[in-house]
PDB file of N, CA and C in Angstrom:
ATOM      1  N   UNK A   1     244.114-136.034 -52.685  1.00  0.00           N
ATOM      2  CA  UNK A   1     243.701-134.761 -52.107  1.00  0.00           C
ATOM      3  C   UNK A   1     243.265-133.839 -53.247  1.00  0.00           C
ATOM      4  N   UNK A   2     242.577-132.945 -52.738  1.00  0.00           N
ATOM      5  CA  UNK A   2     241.776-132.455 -53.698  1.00  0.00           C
ATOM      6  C   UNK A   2     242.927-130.851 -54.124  1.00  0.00           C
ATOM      7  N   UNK A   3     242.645-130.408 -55.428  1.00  0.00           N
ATOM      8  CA  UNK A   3     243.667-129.260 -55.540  1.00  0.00           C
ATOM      9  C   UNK A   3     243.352-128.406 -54.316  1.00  0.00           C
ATOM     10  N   UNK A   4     242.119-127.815 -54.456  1.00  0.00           N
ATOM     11  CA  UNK A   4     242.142-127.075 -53.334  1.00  0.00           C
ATOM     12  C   UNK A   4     242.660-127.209 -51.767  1.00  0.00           C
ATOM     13  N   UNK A   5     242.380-128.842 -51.614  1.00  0.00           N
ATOM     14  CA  UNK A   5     242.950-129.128 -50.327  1.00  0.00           C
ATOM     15  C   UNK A   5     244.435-128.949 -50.537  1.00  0.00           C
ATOM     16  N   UNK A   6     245.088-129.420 -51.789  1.00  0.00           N
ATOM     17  CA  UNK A   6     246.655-129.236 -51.586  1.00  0.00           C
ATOM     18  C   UNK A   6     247.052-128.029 -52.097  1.00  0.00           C
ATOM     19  N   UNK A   7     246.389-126.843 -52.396  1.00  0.00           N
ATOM     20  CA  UNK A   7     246.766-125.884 -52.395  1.00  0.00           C
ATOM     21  C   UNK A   7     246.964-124.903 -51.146  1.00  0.00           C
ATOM     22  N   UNK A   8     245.756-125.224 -50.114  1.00  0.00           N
ATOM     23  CA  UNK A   8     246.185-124.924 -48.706  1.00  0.00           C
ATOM     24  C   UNK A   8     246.686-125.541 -47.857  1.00  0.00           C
ATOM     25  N   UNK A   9     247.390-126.796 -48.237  1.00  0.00           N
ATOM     26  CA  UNK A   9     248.095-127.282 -47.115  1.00  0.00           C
ATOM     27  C   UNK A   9     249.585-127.122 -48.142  1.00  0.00           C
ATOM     28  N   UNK A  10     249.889-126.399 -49.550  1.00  0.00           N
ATOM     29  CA  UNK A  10     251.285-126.123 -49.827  1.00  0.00           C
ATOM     30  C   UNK A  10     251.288-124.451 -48.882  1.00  0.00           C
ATOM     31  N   UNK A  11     250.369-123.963 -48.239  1.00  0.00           N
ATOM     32  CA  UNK A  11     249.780-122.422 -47.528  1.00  0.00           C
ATOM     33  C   UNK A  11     250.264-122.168 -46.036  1.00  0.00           C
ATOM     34  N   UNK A  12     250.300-123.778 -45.601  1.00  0.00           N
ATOM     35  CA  UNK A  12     250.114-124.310 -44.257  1.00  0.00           C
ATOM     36  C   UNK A  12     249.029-124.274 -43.642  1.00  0.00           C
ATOM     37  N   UNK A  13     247.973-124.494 -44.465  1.00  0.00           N
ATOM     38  CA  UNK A  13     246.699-123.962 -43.677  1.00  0.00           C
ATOM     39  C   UNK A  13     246.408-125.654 -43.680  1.00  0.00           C
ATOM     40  N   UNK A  14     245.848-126.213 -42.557  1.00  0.00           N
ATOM     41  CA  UNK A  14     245.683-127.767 -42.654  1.00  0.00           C
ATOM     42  C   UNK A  14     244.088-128.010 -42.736  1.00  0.00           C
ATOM     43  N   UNK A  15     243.882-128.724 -43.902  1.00  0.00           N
ATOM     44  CA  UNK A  15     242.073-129.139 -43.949  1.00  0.00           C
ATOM     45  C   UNK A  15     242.162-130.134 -42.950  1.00  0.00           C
ATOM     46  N   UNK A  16     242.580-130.735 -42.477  1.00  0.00           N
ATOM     47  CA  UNK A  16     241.887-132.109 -41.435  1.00  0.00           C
ATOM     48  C   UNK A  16     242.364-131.639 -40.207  1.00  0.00           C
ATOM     49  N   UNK A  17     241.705-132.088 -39.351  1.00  0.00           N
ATOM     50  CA  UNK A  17     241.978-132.275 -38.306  1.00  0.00           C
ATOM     51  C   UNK A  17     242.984-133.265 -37.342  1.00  0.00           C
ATOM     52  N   UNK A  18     243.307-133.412 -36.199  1.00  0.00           N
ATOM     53  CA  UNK A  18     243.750-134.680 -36.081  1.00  0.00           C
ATOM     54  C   UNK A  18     243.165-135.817 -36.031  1.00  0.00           C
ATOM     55  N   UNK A  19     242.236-135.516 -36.416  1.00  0.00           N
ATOM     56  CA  UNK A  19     241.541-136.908 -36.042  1.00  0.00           C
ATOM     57  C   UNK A  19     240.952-137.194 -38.072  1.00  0.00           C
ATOM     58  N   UNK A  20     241.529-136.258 -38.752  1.00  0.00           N
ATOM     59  CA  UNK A  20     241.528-136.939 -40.045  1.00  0.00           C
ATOM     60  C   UNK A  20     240.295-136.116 -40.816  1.00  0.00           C
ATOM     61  N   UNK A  21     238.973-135.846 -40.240  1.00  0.00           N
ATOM     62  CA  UNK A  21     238.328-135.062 -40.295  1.00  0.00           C
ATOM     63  C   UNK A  21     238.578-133.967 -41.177  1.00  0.00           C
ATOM     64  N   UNK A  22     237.555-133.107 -42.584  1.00  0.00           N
ATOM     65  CA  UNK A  22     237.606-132.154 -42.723  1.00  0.00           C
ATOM     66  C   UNK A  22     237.270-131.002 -41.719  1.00  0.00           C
ATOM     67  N   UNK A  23     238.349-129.952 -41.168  1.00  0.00           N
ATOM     68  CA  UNK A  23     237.994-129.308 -40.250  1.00  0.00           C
ATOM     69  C   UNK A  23     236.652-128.011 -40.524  1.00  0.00           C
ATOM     70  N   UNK A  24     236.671-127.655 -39.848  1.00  0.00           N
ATOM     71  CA  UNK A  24     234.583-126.928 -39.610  1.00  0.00           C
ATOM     72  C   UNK A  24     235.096-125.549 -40.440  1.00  0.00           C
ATOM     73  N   UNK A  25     234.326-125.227 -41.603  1.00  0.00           N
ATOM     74  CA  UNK A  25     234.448-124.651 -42.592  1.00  0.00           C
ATOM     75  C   UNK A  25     235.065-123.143 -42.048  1.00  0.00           C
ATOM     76  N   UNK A  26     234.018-122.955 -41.219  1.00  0.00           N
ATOM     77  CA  UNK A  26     234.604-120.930 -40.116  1.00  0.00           C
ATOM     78  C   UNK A  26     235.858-120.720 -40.102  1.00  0.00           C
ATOM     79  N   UNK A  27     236.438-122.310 -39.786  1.00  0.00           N
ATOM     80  CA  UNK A  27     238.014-122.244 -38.743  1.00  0.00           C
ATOM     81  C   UNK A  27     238.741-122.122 -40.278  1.00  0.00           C
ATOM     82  N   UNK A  28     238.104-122.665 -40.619  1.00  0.00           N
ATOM     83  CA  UNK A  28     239.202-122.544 -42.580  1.00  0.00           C
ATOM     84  C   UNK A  28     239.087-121.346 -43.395  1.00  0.00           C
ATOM     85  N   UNK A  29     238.276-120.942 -43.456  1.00  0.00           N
ATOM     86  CA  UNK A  29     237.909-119.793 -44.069  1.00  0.00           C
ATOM     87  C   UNK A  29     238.843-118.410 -43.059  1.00  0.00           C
ATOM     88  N   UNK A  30     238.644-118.999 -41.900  1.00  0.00           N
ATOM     89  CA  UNK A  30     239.273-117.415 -41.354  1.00  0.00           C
ATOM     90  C   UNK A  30     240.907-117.741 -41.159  1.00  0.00           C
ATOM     91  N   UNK A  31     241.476-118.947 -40.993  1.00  0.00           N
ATOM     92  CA  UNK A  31     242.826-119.510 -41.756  1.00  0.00           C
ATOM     93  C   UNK A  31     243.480-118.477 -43.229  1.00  0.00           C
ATOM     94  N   UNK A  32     242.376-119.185 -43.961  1.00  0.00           N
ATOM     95  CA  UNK A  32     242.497-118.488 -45.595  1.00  0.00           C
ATOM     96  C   UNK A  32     242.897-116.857 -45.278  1.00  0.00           C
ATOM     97  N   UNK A  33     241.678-116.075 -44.435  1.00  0.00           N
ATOM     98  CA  UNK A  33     241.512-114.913 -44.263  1.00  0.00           C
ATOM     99  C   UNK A  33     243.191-114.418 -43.368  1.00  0.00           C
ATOM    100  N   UNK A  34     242.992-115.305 -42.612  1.00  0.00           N
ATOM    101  CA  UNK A  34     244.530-114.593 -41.922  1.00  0.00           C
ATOM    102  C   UNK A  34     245.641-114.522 -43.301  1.00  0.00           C
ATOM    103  N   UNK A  35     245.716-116.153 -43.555  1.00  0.00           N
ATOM    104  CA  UNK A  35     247.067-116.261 -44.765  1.00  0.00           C
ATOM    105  C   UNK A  35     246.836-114.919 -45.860  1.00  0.00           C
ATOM    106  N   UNK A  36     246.000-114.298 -46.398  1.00  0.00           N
ATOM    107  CA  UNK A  36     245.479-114.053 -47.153  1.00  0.00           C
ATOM    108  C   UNK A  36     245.934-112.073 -47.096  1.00  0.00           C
ATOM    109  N   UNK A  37     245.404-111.920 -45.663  1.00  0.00           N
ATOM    110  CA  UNK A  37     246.200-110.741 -44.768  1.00  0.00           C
ATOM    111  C   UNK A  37     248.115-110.291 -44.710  1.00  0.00           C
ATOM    112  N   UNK A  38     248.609-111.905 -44.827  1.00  0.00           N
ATOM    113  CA  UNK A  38     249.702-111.704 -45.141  1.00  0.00           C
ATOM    114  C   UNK A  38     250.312-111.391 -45.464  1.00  0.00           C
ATOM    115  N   UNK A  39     249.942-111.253 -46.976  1.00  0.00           N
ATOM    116  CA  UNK A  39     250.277-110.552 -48.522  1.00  0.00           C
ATOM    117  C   UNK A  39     250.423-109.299 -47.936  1.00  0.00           C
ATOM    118  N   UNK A  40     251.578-108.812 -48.811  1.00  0.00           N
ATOM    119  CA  UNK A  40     251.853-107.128 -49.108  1.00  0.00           C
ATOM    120  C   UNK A  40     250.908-106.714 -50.236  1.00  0.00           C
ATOM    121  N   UNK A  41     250.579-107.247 -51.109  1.00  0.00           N
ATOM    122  CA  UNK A  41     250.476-106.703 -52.331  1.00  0.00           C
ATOM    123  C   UNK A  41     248.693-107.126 -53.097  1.00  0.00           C
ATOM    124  N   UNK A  42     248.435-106.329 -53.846  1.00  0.00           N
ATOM    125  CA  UNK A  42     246.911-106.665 -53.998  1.00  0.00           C
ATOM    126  C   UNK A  42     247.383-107.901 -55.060  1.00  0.00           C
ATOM    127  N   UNK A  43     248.418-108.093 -56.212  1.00  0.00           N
ATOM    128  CA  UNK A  43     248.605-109.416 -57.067  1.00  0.00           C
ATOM    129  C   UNK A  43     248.907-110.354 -56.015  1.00  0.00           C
ATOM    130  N   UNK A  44     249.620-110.176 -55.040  1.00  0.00           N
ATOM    131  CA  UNK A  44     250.012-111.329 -54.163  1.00  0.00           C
ATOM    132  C   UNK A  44     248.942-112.409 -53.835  1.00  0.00           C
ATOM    133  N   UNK A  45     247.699-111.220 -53.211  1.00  0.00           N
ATOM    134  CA  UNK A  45     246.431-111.641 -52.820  1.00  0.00           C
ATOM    135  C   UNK A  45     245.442-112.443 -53.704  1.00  0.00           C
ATOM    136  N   UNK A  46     245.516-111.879 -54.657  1.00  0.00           N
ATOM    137  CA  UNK A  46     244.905-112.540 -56.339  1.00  0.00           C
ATOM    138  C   UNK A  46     245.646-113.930 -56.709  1.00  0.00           C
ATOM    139  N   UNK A  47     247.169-113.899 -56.075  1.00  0.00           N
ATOM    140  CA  UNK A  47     247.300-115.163 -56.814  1.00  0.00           C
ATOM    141  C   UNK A  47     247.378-116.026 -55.955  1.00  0.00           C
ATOM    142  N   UNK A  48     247.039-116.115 -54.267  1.00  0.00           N
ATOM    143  CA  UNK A  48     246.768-116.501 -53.531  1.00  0.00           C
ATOM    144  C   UNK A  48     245.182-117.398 -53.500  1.00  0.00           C
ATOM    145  N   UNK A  49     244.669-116.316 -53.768  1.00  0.00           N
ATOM    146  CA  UNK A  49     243.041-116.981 -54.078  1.00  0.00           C
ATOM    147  C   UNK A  49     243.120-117.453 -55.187  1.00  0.00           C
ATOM    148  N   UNK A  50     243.493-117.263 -56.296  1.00  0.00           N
ATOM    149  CA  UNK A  50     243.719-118.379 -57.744  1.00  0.00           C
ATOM    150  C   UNK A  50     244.245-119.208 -57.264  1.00  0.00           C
ATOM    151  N   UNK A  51     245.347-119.436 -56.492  1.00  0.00           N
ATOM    152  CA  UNK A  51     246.146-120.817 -56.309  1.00  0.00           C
ATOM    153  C   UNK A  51     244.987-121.744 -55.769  1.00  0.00           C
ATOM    154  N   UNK A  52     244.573-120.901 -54.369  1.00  0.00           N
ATOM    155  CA  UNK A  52     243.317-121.918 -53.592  1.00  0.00           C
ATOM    156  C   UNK A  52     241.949-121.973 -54.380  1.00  0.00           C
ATOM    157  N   UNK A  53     241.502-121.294 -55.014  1.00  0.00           N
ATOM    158  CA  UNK A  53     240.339-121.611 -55.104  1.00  0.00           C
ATOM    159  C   UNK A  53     240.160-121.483 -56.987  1.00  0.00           C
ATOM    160  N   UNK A  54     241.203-121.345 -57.641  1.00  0.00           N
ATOM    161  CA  UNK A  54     241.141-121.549 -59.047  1.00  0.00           C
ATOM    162  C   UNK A  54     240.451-120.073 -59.319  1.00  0.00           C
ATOM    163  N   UNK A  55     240.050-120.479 -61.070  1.00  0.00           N
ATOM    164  CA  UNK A  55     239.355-119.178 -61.548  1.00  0.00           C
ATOM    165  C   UNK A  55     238.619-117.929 -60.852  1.00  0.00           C
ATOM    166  N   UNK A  56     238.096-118.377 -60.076  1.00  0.00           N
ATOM    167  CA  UNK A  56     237.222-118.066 -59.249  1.00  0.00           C
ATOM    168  C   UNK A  56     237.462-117.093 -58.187  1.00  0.00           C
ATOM    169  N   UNK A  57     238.577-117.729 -57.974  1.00  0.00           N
ATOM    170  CA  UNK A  57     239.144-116.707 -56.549  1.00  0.00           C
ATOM    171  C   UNK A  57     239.436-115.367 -56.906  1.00  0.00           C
ATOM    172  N   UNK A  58     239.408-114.452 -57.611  1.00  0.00           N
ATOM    173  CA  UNK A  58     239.899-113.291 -57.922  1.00  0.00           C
ATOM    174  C   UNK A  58     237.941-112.667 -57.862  1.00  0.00           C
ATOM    175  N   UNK A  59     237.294-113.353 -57.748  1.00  0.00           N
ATOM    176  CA  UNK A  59     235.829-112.849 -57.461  1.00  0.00           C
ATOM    177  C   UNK A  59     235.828-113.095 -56.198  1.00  0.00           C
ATOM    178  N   UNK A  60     236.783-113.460 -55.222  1.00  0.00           N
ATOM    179  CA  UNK A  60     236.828-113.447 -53.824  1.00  0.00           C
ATOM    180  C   UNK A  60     237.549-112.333 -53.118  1.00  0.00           C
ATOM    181  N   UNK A  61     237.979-111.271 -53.614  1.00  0.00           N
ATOM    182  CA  UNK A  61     239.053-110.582 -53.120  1.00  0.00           C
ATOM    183  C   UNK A  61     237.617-109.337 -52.108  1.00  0.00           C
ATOM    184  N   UNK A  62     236.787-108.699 -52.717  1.00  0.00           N
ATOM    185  CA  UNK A  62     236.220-108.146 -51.694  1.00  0.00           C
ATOM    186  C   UNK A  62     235.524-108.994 -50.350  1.00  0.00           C
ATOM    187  N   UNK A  63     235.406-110.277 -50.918  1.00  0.00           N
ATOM    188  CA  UNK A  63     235.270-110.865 -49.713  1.00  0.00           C
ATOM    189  C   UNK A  63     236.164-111.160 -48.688  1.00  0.00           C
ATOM    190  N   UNK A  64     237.049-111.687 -49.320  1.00  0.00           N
ATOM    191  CA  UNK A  64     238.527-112.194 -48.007  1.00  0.00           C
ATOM    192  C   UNK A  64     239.025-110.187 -47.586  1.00  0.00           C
ATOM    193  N   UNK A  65     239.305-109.118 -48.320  1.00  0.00           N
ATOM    194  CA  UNK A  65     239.446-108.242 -47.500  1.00  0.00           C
ATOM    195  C   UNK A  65     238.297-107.671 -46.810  1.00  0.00           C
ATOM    196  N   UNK A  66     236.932-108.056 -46.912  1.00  0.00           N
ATOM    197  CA  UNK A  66     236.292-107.616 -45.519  1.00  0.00           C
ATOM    198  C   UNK A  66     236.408-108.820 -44.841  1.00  0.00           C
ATOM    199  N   UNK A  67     237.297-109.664 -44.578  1.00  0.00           N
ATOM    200  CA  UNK A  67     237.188-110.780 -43.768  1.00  0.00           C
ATOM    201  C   UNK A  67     238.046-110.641 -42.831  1.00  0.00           C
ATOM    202  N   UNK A  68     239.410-110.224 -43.627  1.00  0.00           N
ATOM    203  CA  UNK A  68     240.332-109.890 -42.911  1.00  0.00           C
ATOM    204  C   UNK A  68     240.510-108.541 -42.275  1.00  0.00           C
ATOM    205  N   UNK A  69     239.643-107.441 -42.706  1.00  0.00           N
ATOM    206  CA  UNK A  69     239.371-106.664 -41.655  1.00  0.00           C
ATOM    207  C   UNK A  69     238.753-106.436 -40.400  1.00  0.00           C
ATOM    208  N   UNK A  70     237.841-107.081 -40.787  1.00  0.00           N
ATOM    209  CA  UNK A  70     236.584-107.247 -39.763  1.00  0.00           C
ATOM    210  C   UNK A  70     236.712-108.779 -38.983  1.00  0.00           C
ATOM    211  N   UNK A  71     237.687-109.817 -39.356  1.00  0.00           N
ATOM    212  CA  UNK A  71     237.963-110.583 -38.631  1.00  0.00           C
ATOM    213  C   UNK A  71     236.585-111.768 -38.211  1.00  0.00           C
ATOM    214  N   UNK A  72     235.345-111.514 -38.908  1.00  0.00           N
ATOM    215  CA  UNK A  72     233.774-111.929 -39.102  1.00  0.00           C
ATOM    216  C   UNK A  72     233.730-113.021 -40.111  1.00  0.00           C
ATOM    217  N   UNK A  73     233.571-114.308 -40.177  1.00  0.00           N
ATOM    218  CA  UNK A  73     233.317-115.316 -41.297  1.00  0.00           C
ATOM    219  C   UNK A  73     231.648-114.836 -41.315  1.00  0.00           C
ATOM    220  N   UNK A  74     230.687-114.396 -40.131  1.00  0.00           N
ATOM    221  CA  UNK A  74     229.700-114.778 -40.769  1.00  0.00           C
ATOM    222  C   UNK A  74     229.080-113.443 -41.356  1.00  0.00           C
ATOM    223  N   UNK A  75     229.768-112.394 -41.696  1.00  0.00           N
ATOM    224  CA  UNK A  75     229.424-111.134 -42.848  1.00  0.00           C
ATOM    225  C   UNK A  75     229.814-111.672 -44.151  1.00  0.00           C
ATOM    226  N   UNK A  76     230.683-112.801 -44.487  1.00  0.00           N
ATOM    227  CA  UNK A  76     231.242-113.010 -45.810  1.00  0.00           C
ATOM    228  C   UNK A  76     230.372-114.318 -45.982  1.00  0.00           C
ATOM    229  N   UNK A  77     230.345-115.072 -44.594  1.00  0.00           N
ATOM    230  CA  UNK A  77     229.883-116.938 -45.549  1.00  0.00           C
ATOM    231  C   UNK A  77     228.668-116.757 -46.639  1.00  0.00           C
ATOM    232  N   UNK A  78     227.561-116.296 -46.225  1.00  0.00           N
ATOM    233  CA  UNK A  78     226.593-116.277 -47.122  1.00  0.00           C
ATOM    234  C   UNK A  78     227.066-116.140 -48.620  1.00  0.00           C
ATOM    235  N   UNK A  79     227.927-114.936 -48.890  1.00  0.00           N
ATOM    236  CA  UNK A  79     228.711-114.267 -50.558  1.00  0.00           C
ATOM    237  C   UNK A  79     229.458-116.038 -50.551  1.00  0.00           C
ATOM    238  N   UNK A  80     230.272-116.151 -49.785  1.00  0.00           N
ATOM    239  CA  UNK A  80     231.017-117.552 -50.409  1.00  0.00           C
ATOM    240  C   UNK A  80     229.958-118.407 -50.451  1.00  0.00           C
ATOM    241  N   UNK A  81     229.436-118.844 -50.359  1.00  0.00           N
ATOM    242  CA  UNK A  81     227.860-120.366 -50.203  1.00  0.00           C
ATOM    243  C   UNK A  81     227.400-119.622 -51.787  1.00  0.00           C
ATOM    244  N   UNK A  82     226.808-118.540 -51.922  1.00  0.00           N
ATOM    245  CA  UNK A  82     226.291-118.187 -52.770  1.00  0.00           C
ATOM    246  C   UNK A  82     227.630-118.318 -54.295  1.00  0.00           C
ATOM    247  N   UNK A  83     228.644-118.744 -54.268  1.00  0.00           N
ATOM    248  CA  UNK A  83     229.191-118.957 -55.588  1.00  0.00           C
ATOM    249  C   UNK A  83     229.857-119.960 -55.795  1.00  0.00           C
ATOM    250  N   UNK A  84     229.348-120.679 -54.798  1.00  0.00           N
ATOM    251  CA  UNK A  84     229.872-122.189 -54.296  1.00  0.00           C
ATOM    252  C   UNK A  84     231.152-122.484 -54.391  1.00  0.00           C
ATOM    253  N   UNK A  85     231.765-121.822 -53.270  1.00  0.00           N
ATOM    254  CA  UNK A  85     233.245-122.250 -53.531  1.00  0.00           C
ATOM    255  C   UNK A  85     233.571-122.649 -51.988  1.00  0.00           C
ATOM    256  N   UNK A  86     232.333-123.049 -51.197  1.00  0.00           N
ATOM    257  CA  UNK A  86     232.498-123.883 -49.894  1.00  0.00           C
ATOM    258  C   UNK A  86     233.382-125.523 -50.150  1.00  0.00           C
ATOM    259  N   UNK A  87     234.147-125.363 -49.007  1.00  0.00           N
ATOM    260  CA  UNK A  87     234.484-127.022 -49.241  1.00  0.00           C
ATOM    261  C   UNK A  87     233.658-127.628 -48.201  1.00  0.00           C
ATOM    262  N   UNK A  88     233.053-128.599 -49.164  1.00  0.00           N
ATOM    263  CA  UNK A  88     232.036-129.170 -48.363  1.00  0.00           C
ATOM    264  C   UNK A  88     232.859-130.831 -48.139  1.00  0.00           C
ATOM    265  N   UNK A  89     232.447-131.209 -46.749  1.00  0.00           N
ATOM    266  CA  UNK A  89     233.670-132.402 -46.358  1.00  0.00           C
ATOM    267  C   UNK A  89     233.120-133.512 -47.260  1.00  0.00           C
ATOM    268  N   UNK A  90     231.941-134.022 -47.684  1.00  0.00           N
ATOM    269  CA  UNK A  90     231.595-135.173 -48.831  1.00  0.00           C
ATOM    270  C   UNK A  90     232.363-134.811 -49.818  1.00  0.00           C
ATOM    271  N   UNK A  91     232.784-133.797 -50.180  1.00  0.00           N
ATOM    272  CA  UNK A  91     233.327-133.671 -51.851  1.00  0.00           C
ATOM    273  C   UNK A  91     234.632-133.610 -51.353  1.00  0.00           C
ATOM    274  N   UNK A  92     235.223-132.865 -50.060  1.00  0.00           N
ATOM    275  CA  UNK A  92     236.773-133.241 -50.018  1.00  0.00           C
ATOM    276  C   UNK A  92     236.881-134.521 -50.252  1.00  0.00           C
ATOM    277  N   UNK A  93     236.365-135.595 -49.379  1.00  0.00           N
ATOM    278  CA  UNK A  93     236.757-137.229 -49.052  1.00  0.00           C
ATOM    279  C   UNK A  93     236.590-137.771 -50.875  1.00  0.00           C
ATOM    280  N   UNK A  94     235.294-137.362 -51.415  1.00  0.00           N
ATOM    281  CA  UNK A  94     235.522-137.875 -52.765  1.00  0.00           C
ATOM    282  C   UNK A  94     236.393-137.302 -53.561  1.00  0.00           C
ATOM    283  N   UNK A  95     237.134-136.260 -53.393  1.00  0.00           N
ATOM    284  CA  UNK A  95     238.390-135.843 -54.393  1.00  0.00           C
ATOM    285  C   UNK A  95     239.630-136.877 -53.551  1.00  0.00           C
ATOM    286  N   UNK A  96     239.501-136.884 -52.668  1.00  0.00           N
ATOM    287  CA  UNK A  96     240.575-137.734 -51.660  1.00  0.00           C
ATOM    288  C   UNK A  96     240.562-139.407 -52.042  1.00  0.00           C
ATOM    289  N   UNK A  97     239.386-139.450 -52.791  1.00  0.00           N
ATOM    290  CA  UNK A  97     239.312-141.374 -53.367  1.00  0.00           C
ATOM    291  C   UNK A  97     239.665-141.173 -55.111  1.00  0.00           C
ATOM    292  N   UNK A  98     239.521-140.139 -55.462  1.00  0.00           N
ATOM    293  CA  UNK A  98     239.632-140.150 -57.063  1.00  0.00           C
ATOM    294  C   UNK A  98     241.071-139.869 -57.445  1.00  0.00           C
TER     295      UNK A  98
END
């Protein structure tokens, strides 16, 4: 499994489906966005998105809080696609064989 995948399923957020499947990117992203809402604290949130998404995630924080306000994946997907930190299901399954 890929870090990122086992960083949201140590979250409880589950990448597959039952049927094994990476689940449809919206339903994950607004997962992230709920877990993410959770947090009390703006470090909480920061080390939330570092855990899931590495370096990177701390350039996600205006995105996941208009996500989680507005409750909208498709005002944020474009900003996430654009810094490529989509999980795309070919690259889960190949972190899942390596």
């Amino acid at each position: 499994m890929s870090t990122t995948g086992k960083a949201l399923e140590d979250f409880g957020i589950s990448v597959l489906d039952a049927g094994g499947k990476v689940r449809d990117q919206s339903d994950l992203m607004n997962d992230i966005a709920g877990k993410y809402a959770e947090f009390g604290t703006q470090t909480e949130r920061v080390d939330f998105l570092t855990n899931v998404f590495g370096k990177s995630g701390s350039q996600l924080i205006d995105v996941f809080d208009t996500l989680a306000k507005e409750g909208g994946i498709d005002q944020v997907k474009g900003k996430v696609e654009s810094l490529g930190l989509v999980l795309d299901p070919n690259q889960y399954e190949d972190f899942q064989r390596n």
